[in-house]
PDB file of N, CA and C in Angstrom:
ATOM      1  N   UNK A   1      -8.253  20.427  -7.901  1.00  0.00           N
ATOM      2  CA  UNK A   1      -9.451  19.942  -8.521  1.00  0.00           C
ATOM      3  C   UNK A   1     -10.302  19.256  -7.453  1.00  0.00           C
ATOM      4  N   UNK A   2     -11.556  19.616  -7.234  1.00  0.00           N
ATOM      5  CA  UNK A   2     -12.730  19.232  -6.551  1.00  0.00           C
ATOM      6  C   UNK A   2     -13.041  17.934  -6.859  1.00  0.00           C
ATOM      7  N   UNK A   3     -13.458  17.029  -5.860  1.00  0.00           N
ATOM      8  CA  UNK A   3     -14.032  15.931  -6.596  1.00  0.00           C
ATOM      9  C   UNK A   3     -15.558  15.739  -7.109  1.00  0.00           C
ATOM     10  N   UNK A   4     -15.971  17.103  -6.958  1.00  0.00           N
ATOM     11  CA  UNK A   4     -16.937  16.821  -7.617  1.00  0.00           C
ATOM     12  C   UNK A   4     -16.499  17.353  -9.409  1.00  0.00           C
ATOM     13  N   UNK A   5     -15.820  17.705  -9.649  1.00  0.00           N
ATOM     14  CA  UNK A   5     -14.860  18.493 -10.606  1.00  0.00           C
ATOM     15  C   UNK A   5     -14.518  16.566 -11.507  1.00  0.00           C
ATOM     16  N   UNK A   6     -14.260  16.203 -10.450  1.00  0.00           N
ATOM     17  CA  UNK A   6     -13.463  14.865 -10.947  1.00  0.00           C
ATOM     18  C   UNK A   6     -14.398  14.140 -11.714  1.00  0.00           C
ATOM     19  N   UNK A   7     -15.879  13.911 -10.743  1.00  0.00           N
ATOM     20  CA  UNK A   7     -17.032  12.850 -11.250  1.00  0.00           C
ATOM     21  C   UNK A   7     -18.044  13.446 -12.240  1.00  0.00           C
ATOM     22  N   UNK A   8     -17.258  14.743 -12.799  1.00  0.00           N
ATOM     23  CA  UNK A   8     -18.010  15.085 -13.885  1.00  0.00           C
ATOM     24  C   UNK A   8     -17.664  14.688 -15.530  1.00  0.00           C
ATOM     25  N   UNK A   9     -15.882  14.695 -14.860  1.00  0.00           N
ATOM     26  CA  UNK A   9     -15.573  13.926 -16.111  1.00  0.00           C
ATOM     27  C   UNK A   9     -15.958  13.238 -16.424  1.00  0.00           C
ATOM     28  N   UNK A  10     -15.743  12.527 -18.357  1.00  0.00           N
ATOM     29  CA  UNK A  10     -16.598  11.182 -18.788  1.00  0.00           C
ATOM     30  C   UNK A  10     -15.117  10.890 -18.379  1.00  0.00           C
ATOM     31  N   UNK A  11     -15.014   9.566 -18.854  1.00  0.00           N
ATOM     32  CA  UNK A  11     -13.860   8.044 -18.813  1.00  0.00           C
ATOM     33  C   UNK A  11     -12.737   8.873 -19.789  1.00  0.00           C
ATOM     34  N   UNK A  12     -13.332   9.057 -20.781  1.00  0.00           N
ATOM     35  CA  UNK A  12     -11.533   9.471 -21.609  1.00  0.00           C
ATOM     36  C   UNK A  12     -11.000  10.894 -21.137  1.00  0.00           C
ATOM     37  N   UNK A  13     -11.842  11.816 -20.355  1.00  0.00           N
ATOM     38  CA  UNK A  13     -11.307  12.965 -19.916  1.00  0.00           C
ATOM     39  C   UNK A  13     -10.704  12.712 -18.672  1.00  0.00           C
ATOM     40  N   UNK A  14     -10.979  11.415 -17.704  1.00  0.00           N
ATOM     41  CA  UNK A  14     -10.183  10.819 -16.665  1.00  0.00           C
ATOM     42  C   UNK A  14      -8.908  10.500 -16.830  1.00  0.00           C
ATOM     43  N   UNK A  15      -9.000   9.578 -18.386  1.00  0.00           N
ATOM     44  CA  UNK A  15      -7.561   8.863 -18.182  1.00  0.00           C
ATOM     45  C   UNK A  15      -6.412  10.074 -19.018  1.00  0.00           C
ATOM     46  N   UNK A  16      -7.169  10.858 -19.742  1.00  0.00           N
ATOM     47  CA  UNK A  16      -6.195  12.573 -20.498  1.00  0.00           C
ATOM     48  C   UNK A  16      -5.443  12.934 -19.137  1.00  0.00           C
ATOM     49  N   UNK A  17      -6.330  13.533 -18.403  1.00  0.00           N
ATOM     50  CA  UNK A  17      -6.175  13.850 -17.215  1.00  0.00           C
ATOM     51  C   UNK A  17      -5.033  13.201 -16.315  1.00  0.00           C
ATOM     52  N   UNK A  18      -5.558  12.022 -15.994  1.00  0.00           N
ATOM     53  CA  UNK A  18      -4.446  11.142 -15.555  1.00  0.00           C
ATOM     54  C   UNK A  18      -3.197  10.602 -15.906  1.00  0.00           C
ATOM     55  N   UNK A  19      -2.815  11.001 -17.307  1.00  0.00           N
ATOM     56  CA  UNK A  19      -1.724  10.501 -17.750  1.00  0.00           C
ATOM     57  C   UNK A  19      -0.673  11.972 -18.129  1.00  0.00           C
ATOM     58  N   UNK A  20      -1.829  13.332 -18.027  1.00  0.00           N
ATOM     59  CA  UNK A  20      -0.839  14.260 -17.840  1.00  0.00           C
ATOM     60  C   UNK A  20      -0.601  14.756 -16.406  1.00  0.00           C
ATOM     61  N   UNK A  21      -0.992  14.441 -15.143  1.00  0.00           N
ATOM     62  CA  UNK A  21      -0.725  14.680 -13.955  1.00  0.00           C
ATOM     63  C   UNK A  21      -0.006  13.741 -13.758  1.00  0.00           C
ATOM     64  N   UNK A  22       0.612  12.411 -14.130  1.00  0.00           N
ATOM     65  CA  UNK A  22       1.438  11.703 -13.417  1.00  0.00           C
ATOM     66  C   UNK A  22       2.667  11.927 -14.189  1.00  0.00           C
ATOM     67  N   UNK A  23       2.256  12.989 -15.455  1.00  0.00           N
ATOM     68  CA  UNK A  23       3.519  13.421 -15.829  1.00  0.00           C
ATOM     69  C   UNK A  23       4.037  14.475 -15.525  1.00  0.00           C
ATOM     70  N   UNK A  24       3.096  15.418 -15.304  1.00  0.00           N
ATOM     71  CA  UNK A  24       3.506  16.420 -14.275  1.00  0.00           C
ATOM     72  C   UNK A  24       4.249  16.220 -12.545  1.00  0.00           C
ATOM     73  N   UNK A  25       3.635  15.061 -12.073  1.00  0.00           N
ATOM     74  CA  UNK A  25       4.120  14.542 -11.250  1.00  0.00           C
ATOM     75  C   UNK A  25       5.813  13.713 -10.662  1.00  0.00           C
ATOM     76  N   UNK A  26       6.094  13.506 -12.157  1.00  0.00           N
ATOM     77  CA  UNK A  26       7.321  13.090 -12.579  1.00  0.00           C
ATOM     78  C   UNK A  26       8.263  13.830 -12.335  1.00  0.00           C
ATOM     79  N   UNK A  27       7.878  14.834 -13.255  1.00  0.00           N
ATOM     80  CA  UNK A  27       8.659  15.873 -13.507  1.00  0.00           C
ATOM     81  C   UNK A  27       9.106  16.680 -11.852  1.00  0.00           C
ATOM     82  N   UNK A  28       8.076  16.978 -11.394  1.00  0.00           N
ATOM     83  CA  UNK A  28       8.323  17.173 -10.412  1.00  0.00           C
ATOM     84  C   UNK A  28       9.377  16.630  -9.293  1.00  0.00           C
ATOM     85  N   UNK A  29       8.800  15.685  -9.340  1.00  0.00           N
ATOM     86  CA  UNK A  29      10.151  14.508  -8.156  1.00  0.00           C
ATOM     87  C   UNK A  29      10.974  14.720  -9.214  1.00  0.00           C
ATOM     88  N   UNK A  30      11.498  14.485 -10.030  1.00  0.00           N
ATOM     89  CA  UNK A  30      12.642  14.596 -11.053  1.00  0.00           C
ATOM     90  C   UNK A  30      13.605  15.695 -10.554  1.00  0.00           C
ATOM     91  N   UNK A  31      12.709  16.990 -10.394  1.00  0.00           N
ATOM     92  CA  UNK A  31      13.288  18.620 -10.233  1.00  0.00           C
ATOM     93  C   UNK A  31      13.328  18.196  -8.524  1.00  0.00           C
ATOM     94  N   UNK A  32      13.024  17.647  -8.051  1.00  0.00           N
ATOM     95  CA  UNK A  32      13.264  17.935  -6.499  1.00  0.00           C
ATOM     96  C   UNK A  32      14.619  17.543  -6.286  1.00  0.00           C
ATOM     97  N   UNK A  33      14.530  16.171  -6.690  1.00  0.00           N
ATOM     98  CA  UNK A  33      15.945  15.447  -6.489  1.00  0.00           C
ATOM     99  C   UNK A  33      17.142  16.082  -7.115  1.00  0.00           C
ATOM    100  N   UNK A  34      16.792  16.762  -8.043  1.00  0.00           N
ATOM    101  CA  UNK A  34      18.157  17.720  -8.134  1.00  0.00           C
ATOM    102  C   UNK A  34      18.481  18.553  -7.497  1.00  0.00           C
ATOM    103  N   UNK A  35      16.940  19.907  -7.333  1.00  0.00           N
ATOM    104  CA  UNK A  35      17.470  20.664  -6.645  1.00  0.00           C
ATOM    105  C   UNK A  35      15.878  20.711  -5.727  1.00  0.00           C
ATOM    106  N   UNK A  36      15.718  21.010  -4.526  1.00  0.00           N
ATOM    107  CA  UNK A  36      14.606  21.205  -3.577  1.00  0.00           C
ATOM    108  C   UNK A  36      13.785  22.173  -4.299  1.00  0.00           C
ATOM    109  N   UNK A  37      12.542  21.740  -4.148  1.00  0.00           N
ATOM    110  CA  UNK A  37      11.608  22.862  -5.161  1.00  0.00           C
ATOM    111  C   UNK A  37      11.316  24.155  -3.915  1.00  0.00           C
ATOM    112  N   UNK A  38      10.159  24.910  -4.824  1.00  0.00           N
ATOM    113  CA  UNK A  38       9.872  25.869  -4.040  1.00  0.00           C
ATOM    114  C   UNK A  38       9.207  25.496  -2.728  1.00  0.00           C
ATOM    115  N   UNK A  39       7.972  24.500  -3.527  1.00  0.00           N
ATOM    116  CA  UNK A  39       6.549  24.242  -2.159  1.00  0.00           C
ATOM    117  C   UNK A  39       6.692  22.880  -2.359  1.00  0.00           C
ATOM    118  N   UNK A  40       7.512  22.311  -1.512  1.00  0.00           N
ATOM    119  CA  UNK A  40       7.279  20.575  -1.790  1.00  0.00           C
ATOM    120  C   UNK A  40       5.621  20.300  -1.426  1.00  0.00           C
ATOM    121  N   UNK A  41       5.296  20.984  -0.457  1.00  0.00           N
ATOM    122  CA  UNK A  41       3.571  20.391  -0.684  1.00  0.00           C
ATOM    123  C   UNK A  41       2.933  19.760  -2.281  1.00  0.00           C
ATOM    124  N   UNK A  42       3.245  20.715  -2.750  1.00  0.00           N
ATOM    125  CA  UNK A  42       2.271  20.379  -4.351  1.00  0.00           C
ATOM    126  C   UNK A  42       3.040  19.104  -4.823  1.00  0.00           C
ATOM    127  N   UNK A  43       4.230  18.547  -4.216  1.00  0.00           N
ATOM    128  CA  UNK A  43       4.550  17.252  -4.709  1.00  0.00           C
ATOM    129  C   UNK A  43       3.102  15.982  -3.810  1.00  0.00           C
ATOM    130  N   UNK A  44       2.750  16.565  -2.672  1.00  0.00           N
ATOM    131  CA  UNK A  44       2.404  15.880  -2.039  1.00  0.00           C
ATOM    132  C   UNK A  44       0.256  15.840  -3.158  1.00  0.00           C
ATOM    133  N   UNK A  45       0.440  17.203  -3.197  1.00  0.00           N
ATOM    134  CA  UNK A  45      -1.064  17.549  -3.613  1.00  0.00           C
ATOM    135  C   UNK A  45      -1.257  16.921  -5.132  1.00  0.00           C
ATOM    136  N   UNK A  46      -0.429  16.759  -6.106  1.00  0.00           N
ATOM    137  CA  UNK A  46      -0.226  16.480  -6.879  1.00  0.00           C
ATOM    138  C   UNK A  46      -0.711  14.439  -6.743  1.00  0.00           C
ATOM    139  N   UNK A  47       0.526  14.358  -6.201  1.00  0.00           N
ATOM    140  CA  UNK A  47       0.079  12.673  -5.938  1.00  0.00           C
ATOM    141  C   UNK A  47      -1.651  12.096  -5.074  1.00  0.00           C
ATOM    142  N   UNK A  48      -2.057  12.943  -4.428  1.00  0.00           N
ATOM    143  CA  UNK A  48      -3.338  12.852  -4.184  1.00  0.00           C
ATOM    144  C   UNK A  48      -4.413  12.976  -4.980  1.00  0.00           C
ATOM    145  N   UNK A  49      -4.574  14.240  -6.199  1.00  0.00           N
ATOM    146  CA  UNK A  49      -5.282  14.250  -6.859  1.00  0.00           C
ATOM    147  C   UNK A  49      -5.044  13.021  -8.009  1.00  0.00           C
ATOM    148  N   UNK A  50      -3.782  12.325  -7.762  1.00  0.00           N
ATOM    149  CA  UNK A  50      -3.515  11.227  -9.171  1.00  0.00           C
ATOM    150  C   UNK A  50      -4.639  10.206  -8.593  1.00  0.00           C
ATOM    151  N   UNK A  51      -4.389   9.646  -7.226  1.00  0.00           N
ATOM    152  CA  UNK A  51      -5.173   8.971  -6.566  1.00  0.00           C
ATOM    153  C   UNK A  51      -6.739   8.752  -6.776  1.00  0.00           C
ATOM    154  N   UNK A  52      -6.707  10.805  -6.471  1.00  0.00           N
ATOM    155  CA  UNK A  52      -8.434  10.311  -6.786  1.00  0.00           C
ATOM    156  C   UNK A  52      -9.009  10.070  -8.072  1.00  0.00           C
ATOM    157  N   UNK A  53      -8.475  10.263  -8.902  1.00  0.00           N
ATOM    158  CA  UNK A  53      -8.517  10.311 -10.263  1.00  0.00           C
ATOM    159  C   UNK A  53      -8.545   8.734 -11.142  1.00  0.00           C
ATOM    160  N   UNK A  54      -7.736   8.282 -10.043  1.00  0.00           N
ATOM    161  CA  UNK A  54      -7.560   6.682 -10.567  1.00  0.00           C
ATOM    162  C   UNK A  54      -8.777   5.976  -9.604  1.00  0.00           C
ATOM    163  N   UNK A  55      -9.532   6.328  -8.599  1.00  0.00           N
ATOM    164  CA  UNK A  55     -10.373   5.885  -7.641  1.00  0.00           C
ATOM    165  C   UNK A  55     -11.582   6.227  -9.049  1.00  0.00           C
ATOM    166  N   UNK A  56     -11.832   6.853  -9.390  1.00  0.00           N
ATOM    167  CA  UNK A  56     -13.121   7.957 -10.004  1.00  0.00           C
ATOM    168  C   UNK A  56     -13.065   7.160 -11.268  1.00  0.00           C
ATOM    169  N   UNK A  57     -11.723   6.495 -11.926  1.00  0.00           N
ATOM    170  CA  UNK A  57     -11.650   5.900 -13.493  1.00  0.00           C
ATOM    171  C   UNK A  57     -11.677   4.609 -12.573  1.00  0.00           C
ATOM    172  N   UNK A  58     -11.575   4.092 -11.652  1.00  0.00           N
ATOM    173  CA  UNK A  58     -11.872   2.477 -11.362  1.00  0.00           C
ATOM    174  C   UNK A  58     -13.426   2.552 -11.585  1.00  0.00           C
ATOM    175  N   UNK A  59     -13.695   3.545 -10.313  1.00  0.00           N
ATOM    176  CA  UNK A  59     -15.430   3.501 -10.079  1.00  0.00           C
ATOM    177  C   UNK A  59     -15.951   3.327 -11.360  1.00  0.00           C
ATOM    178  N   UNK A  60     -15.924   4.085 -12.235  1.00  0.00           N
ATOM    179  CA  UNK A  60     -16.504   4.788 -13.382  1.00  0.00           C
ATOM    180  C   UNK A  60     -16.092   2.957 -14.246  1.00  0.00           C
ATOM    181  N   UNK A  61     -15.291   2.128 -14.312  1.00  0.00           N
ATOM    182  CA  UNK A  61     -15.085   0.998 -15.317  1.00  0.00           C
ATOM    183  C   UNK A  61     -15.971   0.191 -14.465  1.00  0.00           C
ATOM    184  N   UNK A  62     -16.110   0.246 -13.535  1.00  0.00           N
ATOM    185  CA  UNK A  62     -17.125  -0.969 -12.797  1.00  0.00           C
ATOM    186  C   UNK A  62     -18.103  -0.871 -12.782  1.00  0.00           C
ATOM    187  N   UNK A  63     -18.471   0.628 -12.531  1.00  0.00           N
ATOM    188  CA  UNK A  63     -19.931   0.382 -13.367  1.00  0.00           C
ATOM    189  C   UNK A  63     -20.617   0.303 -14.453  1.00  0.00           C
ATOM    190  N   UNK A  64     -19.561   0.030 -15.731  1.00  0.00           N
ATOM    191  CA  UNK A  64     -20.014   0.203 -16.827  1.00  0.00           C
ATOM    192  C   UNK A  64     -20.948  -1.197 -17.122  1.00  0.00           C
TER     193      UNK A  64
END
């Protein structure tokens, strides 16, 4: 996801968003630690887009 993708969302499509990628994210490290995934990258890509996502829902409450 683009960040311009990101700052189009309103506020409740941020935090939808954000609360199913850090569950996707879970899951993930969950499956690694058992067994090594396919592309550990997307563990890495995964936790970045949570980042910006939580940067974009800060921005977005401060300027309200």
């Amino acid at each position: 996801m683009k960040n311009s993708e990101i700052r189009a969302l309103s506020l409740d499509e941020l935090k939808q968003k954000l609360a199913s990628e850090q569950e996707a994210f879970d899951k993930m490290k969950f499956a690694h630690a058992i067994s090594p995934v396919e592309n550990p990258m997307k563990i890495r890509d995964t936790r970045k887009l949570i980042a910006r996502l939580q940067t974009e829902l800060r921005a977005k409450e401060l300027a309200k």
